[in-house]
N, C-alpha and C. Protein backbone atom coordinates (compact mmCIF):
# COMPACT_ATOMS: atom_id res chain seq x y z
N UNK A 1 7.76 -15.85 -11.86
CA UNK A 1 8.03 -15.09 -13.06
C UNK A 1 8.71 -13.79 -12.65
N UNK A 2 9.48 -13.05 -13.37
CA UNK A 2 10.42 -11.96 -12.87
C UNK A 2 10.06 -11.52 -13.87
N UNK A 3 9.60 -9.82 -12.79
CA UNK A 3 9.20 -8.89 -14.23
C UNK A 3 10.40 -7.83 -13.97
N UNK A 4 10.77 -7.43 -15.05
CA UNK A 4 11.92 -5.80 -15.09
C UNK A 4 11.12 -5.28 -14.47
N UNK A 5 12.49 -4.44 -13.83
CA UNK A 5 12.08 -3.13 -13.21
C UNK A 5 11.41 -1.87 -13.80
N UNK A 6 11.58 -1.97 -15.37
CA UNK A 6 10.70 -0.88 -16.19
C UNK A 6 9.75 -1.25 -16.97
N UNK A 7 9.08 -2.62 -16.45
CA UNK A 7 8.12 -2.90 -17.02
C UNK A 7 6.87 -2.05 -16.76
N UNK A 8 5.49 -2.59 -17.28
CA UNK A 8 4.20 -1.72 -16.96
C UNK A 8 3.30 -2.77 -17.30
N UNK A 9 2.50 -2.85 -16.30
CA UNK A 9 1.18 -4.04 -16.81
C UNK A 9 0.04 -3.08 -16.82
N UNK A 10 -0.61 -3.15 -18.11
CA UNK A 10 -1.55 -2.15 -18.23
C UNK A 10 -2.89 -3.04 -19.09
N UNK A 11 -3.90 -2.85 -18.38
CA UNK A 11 -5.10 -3.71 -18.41
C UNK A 11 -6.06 -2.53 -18.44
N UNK A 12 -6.57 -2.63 -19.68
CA UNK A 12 -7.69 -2.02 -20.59
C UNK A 12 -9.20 -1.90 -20.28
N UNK A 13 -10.02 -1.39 -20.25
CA UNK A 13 -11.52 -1.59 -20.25
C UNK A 13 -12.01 -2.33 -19.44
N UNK A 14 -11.45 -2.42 -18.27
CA UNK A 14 -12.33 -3.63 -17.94
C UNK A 14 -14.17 -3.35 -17.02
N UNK A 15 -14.95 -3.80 -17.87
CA UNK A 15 -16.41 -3.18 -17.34
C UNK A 15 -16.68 -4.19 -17.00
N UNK A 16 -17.78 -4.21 -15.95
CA UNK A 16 -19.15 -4.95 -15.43
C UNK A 16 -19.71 -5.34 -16.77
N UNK A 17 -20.19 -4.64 -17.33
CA UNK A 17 -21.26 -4.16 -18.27
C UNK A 17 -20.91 -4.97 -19.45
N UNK A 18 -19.91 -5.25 -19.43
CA UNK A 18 -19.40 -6.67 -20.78
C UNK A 18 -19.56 -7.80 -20.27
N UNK A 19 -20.37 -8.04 -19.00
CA UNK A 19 -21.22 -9.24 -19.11
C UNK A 19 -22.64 -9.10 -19.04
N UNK A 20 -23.12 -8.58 -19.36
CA UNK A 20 -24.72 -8.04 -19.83
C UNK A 20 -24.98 -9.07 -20.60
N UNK A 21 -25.71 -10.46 -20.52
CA UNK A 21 -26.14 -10.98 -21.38
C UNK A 21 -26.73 -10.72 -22.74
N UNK A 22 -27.27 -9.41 -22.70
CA UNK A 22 -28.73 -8.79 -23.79
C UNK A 22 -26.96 -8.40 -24.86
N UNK A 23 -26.07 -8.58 -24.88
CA UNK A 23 -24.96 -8.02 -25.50
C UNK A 23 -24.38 -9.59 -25.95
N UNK A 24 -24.88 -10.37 -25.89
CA UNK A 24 -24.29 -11.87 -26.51
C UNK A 24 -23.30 -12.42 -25.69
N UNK A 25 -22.93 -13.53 -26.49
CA UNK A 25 -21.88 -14.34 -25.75
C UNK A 25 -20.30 -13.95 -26.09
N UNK A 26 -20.11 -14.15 -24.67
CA UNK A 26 -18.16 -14.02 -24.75
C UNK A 26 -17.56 -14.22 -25.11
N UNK A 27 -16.32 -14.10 -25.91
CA UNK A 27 -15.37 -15.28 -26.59
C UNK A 27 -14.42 -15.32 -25.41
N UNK A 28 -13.46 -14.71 -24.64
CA UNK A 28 -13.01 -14.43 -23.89
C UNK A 28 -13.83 -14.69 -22.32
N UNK A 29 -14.00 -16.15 -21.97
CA UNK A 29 -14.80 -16.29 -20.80
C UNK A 29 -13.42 -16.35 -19.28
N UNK A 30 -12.47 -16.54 -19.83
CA UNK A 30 -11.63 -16.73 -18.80
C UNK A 30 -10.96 -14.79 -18.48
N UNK A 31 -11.14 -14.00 -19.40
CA UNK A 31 -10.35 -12.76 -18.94
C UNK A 31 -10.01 -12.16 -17.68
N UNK A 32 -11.31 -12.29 -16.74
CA UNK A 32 -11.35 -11.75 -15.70
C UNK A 32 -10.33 -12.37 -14.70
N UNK A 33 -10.37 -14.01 -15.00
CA UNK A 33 -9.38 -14.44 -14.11
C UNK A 33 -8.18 -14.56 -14.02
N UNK A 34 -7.50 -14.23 -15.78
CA UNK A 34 -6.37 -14.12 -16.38
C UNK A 34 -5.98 -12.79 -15.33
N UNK A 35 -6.80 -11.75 -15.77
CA UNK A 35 -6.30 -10.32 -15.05
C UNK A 35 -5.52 -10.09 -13.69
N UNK A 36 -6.85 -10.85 -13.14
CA UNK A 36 -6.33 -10.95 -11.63
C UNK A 36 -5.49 -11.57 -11.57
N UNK A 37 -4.44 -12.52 -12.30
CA UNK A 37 -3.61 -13.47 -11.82
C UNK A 37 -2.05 -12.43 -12.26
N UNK A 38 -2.33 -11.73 -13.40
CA UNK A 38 -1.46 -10.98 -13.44
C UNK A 38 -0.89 -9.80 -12.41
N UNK A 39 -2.45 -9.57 -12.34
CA UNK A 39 -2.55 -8.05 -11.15
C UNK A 39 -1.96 -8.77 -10.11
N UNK A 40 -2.03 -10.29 -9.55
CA UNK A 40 -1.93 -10.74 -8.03
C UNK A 40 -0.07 -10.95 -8.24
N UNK A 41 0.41 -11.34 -9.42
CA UNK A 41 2.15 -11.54 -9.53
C UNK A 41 2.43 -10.25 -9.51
N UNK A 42 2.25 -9.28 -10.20
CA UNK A 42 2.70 -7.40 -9.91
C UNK A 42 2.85 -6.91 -8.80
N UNK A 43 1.82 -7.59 -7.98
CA UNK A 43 1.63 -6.76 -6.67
C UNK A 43 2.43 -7.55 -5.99
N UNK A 44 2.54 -8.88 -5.96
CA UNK A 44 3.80 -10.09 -5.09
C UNK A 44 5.10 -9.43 -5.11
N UNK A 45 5.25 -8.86 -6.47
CA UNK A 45 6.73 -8.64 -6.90
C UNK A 45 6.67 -6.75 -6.39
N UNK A 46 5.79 -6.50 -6.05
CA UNK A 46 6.22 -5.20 -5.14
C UNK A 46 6.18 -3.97 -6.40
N UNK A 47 5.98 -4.08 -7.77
CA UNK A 47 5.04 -3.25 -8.34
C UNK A 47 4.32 -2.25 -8.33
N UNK A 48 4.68 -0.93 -8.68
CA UNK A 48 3.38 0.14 -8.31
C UNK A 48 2.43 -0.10 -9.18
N UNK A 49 1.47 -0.01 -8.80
CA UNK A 49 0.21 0.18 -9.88
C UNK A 49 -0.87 0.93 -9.52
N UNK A 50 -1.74 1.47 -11.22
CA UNK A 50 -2.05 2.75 -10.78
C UNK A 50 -3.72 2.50 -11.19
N UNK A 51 -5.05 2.39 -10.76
CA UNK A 51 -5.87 2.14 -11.26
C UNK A 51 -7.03 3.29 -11.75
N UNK A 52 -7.43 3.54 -12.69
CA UNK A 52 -8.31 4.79 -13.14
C UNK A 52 -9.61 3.90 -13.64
N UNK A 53 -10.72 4.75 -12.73
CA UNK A 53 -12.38 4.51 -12.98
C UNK A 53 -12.48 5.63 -13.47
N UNK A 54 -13.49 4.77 -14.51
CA UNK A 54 -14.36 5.61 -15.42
C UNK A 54 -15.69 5.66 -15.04
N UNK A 55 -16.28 7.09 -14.46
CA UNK A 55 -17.22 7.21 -14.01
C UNK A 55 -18.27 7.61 -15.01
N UNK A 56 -19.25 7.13 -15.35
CA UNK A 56 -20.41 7.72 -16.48
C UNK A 56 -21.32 8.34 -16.11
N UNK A 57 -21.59 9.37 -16.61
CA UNK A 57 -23.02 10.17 -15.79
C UNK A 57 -24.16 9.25 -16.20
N UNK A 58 -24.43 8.06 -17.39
CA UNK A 58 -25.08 8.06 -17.64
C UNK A 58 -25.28 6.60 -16.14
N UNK A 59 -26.35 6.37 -15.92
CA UNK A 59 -26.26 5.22 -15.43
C UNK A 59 -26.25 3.71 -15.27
N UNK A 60 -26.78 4.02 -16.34
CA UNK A 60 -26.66 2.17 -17.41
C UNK A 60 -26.88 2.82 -18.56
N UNK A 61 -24.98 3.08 -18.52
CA UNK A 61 -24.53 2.93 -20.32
C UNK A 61 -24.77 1.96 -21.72
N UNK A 62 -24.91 1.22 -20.98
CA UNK A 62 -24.95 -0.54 -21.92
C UNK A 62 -26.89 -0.01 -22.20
N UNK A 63 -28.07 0.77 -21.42
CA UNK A 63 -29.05 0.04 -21.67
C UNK A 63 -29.28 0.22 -22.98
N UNK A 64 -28.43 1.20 -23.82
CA UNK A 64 -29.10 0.99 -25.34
C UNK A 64 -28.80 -0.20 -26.26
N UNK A 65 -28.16 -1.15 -25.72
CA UNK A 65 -28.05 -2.36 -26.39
C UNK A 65 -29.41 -3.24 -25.87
């Protein structure tokens, strides 16, 4: 696949914590592997990419669900 040179692959939210069972079932069970397959062609094709963690003071954000 050939991506432009001014493209941007930009991948959203992605938490641990959205597989917390006590939070229900997935509709989206394949996402994680979709991601990586994108992230793994970006980086083939020589791609910068830029990744930002979100650090929480709290430490298990999810436990109020």
């Amino acid at each position: 696949m050939a991506i432009a040179d001014n493209s941007a692959l930009i991948i959203i939210d992605v938490q641990k914590g959205l597989a917390e069972p006590s939070l229900g079932l997935r509709k989206h069970l394949n996402a994680e592997t979709n991601m990586a397959a994108l992230l793994a062609t970006w980086r083939e094709q020589k791609h910068p990419n830029i990744h930002i963690l979100h650090c929480s003071q709290d430490r298990y954000p999810l436990e109020q669900f």
